[in-house]
C-alpha atoms as a PDB file:
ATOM      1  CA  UNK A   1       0.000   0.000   0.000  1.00  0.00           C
ATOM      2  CA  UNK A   2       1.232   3.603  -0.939  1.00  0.00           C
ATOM      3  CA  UNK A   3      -0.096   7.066  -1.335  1.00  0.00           C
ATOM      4  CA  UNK A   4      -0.743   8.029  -4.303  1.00  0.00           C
ATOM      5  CA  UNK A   5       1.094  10.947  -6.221  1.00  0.00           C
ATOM      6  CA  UNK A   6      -2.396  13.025  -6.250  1.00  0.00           C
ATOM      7  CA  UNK A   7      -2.645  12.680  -2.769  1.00  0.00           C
ATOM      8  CA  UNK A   8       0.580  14.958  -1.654  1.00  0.00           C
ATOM      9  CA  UNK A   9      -0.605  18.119  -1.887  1.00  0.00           C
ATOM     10  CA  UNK A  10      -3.694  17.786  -0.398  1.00  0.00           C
ATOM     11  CA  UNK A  11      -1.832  15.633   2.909  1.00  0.00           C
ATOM     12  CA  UNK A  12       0.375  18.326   3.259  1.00  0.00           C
ATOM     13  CA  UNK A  13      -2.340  20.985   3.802  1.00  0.00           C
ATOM     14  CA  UNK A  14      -4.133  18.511   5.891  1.00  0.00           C
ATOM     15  CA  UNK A  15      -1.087  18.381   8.161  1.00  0.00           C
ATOM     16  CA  UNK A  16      -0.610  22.194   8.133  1.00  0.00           C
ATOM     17  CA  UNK A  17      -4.226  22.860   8.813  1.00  0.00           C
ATOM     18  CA  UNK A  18      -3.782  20.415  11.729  1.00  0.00           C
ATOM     19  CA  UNK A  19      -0.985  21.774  12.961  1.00  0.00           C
ATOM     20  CA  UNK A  20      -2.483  25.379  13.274  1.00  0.00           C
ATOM     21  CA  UNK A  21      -5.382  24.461  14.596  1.00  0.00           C
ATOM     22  CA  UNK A  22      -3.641  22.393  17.836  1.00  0.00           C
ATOM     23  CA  UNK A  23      -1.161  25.467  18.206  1.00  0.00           C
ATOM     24  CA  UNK A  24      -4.770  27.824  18.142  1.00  0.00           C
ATOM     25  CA  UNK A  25      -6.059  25.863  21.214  1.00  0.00           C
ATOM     26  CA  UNK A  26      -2.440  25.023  22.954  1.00  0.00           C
ATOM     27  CA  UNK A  27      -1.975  29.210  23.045  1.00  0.00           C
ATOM     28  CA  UNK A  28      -5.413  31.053  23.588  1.00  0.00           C
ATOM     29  CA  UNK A  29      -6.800  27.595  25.802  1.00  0.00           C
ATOM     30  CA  UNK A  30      -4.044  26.191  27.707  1.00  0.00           C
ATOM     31  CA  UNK A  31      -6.250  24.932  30.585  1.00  0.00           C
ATOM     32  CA  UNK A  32      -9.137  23.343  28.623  1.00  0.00           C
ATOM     33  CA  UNK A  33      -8.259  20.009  28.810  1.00  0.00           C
ATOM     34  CA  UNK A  34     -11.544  18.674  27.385  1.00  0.00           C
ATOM     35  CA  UNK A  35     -11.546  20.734  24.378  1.00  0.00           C
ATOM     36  CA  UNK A  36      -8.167  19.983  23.653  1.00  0.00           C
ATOM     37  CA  UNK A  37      -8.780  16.214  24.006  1.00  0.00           C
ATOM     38  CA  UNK A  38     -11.445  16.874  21.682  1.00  0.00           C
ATOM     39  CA  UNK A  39      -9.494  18.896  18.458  1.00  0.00           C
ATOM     40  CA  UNK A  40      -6.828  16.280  19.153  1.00  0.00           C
ATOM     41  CA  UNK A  41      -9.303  13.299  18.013  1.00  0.00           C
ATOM     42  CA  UNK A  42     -10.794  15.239  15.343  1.00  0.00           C
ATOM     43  CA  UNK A  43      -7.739  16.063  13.798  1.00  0.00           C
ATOM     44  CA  UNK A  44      -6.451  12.644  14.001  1.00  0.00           C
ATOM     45  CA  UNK A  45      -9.955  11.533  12.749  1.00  0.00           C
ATOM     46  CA  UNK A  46      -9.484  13.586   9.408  1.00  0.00           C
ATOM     47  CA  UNK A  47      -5.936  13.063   8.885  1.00  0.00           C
ATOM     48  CA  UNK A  48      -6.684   9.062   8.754  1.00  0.00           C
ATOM     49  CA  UNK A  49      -9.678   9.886   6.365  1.00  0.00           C
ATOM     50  CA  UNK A  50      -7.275  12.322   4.161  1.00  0.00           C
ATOM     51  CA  UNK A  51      -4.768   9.529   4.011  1.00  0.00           C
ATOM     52  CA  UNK A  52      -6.620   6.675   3.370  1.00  0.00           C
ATOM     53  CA  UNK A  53      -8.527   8.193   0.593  1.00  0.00           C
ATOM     54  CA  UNK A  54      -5.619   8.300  -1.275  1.00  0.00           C
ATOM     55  CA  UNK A  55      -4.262   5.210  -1.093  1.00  0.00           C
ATOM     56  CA  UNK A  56      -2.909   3.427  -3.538  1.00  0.00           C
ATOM     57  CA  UNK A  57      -2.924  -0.482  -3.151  1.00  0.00           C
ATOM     58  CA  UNK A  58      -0.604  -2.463  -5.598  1.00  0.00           C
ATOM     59  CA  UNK A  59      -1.900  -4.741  -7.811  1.00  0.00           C
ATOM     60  CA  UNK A  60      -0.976  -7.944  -9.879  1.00  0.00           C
ATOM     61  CA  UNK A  61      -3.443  -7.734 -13.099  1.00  0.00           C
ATOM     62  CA  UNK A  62      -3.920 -11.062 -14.684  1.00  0.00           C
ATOM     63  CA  UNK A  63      -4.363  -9.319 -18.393  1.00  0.00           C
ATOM     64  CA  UNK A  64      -7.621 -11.339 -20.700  1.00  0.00           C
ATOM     65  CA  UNK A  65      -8.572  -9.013 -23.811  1.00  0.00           C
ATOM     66  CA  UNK A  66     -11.979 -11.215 -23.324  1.00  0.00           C
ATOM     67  CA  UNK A  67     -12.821  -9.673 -20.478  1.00  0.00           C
ATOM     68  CA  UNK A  68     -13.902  -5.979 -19.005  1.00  0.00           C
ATOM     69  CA  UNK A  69     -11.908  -5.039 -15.645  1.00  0.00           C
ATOM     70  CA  UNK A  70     -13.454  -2.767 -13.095  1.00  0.00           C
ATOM     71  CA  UNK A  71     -11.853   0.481 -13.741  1.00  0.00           C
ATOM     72  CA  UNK A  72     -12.437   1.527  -9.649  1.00  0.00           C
ATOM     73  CA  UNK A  73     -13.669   0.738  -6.598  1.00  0.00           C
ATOM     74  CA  UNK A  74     -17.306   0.848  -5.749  1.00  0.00           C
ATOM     75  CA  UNK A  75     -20.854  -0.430  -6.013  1.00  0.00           C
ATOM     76  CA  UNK A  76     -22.363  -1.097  -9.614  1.00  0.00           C
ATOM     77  CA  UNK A  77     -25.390   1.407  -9.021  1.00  0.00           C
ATOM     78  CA  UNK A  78     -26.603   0.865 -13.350  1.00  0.00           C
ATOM     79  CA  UNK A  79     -27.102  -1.676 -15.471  1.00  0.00           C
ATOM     80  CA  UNK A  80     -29.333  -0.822 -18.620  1.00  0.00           C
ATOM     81  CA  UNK A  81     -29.609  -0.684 -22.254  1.00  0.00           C
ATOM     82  CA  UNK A  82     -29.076   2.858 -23.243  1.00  0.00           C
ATOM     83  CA  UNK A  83     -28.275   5.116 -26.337  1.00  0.00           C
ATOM     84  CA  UNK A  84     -24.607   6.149 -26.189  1.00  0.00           C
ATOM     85  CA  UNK A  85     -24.735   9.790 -28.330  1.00  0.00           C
ATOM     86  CA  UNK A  86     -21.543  11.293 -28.054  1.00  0.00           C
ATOM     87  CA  UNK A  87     -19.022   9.183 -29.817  1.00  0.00           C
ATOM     88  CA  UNK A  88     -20.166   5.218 -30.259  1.00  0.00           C
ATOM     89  CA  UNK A  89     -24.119   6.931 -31.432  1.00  0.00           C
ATOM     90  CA  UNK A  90     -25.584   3.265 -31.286  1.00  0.00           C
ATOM     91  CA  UNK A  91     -27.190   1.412 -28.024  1.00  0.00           C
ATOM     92  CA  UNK A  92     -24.793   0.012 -25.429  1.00  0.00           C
ATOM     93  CA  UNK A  93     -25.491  -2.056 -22.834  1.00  0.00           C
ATOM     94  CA  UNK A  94     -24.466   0.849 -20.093  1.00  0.00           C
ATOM     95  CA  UNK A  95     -23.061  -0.187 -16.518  1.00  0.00           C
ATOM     96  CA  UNK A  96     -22.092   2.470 -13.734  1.00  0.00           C
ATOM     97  CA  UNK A  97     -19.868   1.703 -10.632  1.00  0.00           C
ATOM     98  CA  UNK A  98     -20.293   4.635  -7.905  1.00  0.00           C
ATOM     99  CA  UNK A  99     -17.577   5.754  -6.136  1.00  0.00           C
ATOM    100  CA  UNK A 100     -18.032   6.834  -2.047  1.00  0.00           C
ATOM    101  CA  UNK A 101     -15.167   9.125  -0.432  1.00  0.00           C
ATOM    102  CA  UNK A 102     -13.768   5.811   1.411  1.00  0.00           C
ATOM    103  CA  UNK A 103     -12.796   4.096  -1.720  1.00  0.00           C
ATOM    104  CA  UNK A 104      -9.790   4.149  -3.671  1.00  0.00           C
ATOM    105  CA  UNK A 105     -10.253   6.477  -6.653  1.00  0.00           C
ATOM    106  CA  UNK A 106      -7.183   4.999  -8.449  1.00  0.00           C
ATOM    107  CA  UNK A 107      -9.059   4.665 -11.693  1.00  0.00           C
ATOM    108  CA  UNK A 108      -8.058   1.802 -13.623  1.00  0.00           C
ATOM    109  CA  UNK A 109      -8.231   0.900 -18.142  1.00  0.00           C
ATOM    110  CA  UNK A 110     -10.729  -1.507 -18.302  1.00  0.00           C
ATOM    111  CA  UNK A 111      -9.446  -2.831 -21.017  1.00  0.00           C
ATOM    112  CA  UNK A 112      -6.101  -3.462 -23.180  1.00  0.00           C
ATOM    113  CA  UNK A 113      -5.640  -1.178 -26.408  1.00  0.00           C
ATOM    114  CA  UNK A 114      -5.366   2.114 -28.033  1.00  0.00           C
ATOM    115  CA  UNK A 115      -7.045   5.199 -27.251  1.00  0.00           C
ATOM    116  CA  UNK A 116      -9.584   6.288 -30.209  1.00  0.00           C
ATOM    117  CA  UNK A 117     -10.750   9.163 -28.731  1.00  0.00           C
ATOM    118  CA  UNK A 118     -10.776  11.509 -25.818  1.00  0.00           C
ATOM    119  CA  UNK A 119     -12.092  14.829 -24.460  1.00  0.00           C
ATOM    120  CA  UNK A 120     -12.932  16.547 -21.420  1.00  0.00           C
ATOM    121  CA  UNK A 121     -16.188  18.268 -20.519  1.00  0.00           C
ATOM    122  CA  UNK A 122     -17.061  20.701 -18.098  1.00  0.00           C
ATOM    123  CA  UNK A 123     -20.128  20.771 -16.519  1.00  0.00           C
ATOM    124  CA  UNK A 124     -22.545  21.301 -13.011  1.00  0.00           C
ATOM    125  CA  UNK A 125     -21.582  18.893  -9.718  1.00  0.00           C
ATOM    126  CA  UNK A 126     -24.965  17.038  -9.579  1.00  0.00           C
ATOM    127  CA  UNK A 127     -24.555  14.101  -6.771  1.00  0.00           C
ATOM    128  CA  UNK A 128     -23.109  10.862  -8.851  1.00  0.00           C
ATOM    129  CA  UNK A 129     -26.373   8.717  -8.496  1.00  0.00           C
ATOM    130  CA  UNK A 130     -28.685  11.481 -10.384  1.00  0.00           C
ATOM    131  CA  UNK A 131     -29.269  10.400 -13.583  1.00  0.00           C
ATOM    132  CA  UNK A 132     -27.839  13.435 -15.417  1.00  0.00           C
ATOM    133  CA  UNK A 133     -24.793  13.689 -13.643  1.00  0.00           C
ATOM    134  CA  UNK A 134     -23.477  11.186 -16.802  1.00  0.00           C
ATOM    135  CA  UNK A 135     -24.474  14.011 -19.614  1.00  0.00           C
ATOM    136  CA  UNK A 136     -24.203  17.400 -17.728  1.00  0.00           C
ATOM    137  CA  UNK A 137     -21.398  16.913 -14.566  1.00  0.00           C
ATOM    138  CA  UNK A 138     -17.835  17.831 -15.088  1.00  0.00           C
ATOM    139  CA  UNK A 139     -16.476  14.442 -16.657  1.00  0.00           C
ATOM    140  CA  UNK A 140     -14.102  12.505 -19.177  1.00  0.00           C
ATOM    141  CA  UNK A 141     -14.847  10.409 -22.463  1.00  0.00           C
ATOM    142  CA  UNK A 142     -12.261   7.791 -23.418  1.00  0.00           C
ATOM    143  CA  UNK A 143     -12.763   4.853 -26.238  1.00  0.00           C
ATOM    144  CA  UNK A 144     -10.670   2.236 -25.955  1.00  0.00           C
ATOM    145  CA  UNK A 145      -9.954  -0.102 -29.378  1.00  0.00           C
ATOM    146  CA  UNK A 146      -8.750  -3.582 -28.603  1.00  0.00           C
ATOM    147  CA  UNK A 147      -7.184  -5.491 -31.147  1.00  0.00           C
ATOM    148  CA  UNK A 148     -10.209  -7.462 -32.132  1.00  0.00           C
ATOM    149  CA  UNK A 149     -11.768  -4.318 -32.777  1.00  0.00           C
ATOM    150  CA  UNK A 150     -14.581  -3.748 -30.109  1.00  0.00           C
ATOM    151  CA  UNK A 151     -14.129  -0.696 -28.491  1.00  0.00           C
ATOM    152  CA  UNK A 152     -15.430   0.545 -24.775  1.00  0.00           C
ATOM    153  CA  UNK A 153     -16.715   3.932 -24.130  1.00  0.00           C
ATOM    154  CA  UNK A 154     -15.744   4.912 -19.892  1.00  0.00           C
ATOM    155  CA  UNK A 155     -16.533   8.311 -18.688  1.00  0.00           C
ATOM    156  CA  UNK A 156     -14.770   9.804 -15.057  1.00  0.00           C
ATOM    157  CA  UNK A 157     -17.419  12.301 -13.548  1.00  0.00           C
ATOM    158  CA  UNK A 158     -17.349  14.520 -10.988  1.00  0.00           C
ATOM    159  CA  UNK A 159     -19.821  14.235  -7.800  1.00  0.00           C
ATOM    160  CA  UNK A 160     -21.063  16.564  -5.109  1.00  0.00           C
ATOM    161  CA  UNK A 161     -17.623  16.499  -3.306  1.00  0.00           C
ATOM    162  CA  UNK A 162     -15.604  15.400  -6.166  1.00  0.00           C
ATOM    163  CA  UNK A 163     -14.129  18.509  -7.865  1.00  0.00           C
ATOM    164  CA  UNK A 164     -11.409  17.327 -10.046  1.00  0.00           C
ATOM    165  CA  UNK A 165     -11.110  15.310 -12.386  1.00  0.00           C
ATOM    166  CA  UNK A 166      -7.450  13.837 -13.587  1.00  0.00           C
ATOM    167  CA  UNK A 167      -6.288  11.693 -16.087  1.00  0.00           C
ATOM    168  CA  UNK A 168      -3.434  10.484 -17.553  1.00  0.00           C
ATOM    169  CA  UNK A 169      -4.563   9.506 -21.687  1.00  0.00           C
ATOM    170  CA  UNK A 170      -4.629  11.114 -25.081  1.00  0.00           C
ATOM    171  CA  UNK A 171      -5.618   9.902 -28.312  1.00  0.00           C
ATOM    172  CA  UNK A 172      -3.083   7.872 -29.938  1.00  0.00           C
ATOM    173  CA  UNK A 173      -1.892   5.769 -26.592  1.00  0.00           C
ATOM    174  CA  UNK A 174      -1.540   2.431 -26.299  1.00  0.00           C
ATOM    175  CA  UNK A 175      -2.833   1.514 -22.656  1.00  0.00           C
ATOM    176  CA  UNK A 176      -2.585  -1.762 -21.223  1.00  0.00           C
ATOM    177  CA  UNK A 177      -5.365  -3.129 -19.378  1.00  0.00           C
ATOM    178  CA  UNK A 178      -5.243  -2.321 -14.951  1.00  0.00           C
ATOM    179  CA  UNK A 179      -2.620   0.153 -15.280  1.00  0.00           C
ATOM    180  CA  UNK A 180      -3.967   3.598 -13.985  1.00  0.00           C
ATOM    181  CA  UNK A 181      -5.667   6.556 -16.638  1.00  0.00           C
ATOM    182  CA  UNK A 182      -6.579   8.965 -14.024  1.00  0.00           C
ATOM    183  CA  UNK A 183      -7.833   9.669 -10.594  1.00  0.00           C
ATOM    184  CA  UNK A 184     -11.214  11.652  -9.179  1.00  0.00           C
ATOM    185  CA  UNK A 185     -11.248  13.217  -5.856  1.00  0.00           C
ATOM    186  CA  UNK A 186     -13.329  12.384  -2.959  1.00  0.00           C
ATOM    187  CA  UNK A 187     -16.317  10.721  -4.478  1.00  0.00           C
ATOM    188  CA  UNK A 188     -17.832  10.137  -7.949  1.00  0.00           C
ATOM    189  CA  UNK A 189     -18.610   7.943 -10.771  1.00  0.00           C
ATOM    190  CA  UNK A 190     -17.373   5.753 -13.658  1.00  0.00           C
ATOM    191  CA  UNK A 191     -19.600   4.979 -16.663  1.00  0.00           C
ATOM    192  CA  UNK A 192     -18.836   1.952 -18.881  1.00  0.00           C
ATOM    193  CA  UNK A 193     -20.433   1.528 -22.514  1.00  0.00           C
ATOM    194  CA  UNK A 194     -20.499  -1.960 -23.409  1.00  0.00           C
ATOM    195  CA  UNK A 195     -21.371  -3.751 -27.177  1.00  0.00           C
ATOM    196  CA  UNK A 196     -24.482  -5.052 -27.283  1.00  0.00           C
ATOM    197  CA  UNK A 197     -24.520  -8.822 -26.565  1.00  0.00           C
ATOM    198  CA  UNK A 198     -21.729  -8.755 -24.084  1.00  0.00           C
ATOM    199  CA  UNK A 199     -21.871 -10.934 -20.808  1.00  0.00           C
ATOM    200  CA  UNK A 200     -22.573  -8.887 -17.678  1.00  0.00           C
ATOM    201  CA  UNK A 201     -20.770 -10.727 -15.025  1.00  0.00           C
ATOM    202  CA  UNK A 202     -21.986  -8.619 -11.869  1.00  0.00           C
ATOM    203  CA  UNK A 203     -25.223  -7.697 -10.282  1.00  0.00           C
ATOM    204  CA  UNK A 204     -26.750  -4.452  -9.708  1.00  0.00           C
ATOM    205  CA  UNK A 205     -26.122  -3.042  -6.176  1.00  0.00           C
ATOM    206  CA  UNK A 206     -22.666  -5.662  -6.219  1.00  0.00           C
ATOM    207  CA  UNK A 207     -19.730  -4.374  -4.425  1.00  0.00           C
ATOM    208  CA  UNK A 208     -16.545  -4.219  -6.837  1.00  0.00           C
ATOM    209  CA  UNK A 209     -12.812  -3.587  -6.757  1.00  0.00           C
ATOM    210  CA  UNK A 210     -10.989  -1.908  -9.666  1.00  0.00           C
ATOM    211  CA  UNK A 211      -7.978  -3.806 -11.291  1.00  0.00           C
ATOM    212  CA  UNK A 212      -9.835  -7.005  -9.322  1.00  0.00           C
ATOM    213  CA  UNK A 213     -13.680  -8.059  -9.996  1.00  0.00           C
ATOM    214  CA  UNK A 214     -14.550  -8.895 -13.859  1.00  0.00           C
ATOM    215  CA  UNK A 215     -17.148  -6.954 -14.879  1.00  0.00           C
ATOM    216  CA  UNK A 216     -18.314  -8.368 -18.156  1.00  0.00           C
ATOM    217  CA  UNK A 217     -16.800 -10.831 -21.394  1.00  0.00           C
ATOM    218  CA  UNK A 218     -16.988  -9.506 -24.709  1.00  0.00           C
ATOM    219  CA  UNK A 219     -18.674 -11.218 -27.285  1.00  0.00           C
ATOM    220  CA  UNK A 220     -16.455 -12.514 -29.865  1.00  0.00           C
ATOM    221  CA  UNK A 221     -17.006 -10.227 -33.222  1.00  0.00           C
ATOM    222  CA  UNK A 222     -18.009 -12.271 -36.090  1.00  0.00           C
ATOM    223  CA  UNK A 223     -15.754 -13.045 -38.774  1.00  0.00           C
ATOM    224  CA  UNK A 224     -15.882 -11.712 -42.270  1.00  0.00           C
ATOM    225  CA  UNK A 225     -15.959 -13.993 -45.001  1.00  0.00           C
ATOM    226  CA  UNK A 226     -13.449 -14.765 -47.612  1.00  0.00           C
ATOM    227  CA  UNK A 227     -14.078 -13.470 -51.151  1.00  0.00           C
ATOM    228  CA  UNK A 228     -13.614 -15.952 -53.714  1.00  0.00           C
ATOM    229  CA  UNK A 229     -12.643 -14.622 -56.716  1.00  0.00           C
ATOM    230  CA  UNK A 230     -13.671 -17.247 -60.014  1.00  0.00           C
ATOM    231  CA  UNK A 231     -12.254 -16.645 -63.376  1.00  0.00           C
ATOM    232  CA  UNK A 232     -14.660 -16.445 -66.240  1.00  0.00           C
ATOM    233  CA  UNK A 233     -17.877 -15.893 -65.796  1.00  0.00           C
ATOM    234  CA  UNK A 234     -20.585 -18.712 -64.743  1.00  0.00           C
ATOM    235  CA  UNK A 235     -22.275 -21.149 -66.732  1.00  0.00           C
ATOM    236  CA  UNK A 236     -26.099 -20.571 -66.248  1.00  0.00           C
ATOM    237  CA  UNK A 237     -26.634 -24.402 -66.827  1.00  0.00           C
ATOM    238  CA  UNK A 238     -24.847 -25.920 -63.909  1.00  0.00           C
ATOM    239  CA  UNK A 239     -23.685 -22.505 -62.091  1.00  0.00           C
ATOM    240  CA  UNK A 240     -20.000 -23.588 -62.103  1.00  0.00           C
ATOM    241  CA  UNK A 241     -17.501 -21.444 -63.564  1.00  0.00           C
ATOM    242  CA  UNK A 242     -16.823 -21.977 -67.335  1.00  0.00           C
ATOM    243  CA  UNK A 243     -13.709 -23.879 -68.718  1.00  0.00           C
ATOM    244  CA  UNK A 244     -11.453 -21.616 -70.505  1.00  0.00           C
ATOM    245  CA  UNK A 245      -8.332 -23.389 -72.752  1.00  0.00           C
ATOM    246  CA  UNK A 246      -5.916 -21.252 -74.045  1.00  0.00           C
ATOM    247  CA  UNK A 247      -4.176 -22.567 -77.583  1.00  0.00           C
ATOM    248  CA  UNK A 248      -2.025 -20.539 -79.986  1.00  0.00           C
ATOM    249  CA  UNK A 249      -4.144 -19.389 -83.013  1.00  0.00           C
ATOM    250  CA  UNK A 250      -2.205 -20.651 -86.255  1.00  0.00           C
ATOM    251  CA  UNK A 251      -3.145 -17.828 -89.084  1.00  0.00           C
ATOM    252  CA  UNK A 252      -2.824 -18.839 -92.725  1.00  0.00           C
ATOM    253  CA  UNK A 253       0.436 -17.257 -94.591  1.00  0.00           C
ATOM    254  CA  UNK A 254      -0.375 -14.541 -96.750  1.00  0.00           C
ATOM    255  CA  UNK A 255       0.107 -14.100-100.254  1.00  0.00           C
ATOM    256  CA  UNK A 256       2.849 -12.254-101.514  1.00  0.00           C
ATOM    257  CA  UNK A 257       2.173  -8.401-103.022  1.00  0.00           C
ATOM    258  CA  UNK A 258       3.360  -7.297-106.599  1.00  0.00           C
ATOM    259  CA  UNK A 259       4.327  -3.765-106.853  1.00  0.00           C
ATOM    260  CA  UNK A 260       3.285  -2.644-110.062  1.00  0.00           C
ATOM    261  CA  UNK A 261       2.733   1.441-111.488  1.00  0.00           C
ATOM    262  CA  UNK A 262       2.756   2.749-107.862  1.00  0.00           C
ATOM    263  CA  UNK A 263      -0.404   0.251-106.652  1.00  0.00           C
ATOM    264  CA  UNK A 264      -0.798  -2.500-104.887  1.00  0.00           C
ATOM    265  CA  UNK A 265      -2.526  -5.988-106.547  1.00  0.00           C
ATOM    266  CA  UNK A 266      -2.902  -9.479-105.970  1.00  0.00           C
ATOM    267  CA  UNK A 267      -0.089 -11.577-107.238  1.00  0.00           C
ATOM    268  CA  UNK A 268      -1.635 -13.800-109.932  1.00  0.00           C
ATOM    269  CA  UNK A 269      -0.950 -17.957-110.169  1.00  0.00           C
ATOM    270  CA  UNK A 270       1.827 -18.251-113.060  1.00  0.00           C
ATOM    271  CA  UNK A 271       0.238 -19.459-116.415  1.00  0.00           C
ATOM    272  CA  UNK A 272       0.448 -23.310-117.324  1.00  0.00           C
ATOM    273  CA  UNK A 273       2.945 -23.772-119.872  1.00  0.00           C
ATOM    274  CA  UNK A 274       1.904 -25.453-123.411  1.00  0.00           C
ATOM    275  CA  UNK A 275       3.778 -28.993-123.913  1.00  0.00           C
END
């Protein structure tokens, strides 16, 4: 377990804030025991909260391009067949894993691949269960191409308490699936849009770890079939393809030309001669 990079500024003004308020009570309240017992607790209470919320737990990812990794830690709050409208524009089977402020918010690539397409909306800070917060909250869109081809729409968005966003991508990476694309502070959200026909492999109100549970196996894309290509065209008796046989072409010789008074003529057969 470590603290992750994100984390360091906002420990260090947790520290200083605890740190002035202690010296506050030590100097203008020397002899109230009780209320210093009391800031002391509370100030330990939020530094473990501080602390723990950014943790960073490390991880050995067993990799399976088959399969959809949980991206973070949470409960699966949505799964539904919805219209995805901002990039994919065809239905998706959509499932939603919220985030509380006691979970890791390491957020993790679902999937192994490169990065199609990305871009960054601002927006309101509507609580991460309302049912807007997907379309109008501060959040991130990132499609991820495997190398069969399916690709996986994942939004970050912002909550109530969450008010920043990070993330790591750009258009053009390669990612591999569990390592980290970005990080959301203190409580939020992370949208997955699935292909249709994929196997949901969680329930609806299912606690989930990111990097850890499967969330769902893609469905293998079909296969395109092979053109064969058939010389000549086909017979209409039998519908096979007509047999061609190449030979040389022999032409006849051609008769010699007499030049006579600027014109061309026939040469004639010589006369027989008289015995």
């Amino acid at each position: 377990m470590t603290i992750h990079k994100e984390g360091y500024t906002s420990i260090a003004l947790c520290i200083l804030f605890i740190f002035l308020l202690n010296a506050f009570i030590q100097f203008y309240f020397p002899q109230a025991m009780v209320v210093k017992w009391i800031i002391y607790i509370l100030s330990f209470a939020l530094f473990v909260i501080i602390l723990q919320f950014f943790r960073s737990p490390k991880l050995t990812i067993e990799q399976d391009e088959s399969l959809v990794l949980c991206p973070a830690d949470g409960k699966v709050v949505v799964i539904e067949e919805t219209v995805e409208t901002e990039f994919l524009k065809d239905k998706r089977i959509q499932l939603s894993v919220f985030m509380s402020p006691i979970n890791v918010h390491v957020n993790r690539n679902p999937i192994s691949g490169v990065v199609k397409y990305f871009k960054y909306h601002p927006g309101k800070y509507l609580v991460a269960w309302h049912p807007k917060s997907s379309t109008e909250n501060e959040r991130t869109t990132v499609v991820t191409e495997n190398k069969a081809g399916v690709q996986v729409l994942f939004r970050q968005i912002a909550g109530a308490l969450a008010r920043r966003i990070v993330w790591y991508v750009k258009e053009g990476d390669v990612v591999e699936q569990g390592d980290q694309f970005g990080f959301i502070k203190f409580g939020s959200r992370v949208d997955l849009f699935l292909p249709i026909g994929t196997q949901i492999m969680v329930d609806l109100n299912e606690v989930v770890k990111g990097g850890r549970t499967v969330l769902a196996k893609l469905a293998v894309p079909a296969k395109k079939a092979d053109k064969v290509e058939v010389a000549g065209p086909l017979s209409t008796a039998h519908a096979e393809p007509a047999l061609i046989i190449e030979h040389d072409v022999v032409m006849p010789p051609k008769k010699p030309a007499v030049k006579k008074s600027g014109a061309v003529t026939k040469a004639k057969a010589p006369a027989a001669k008289k015995k």
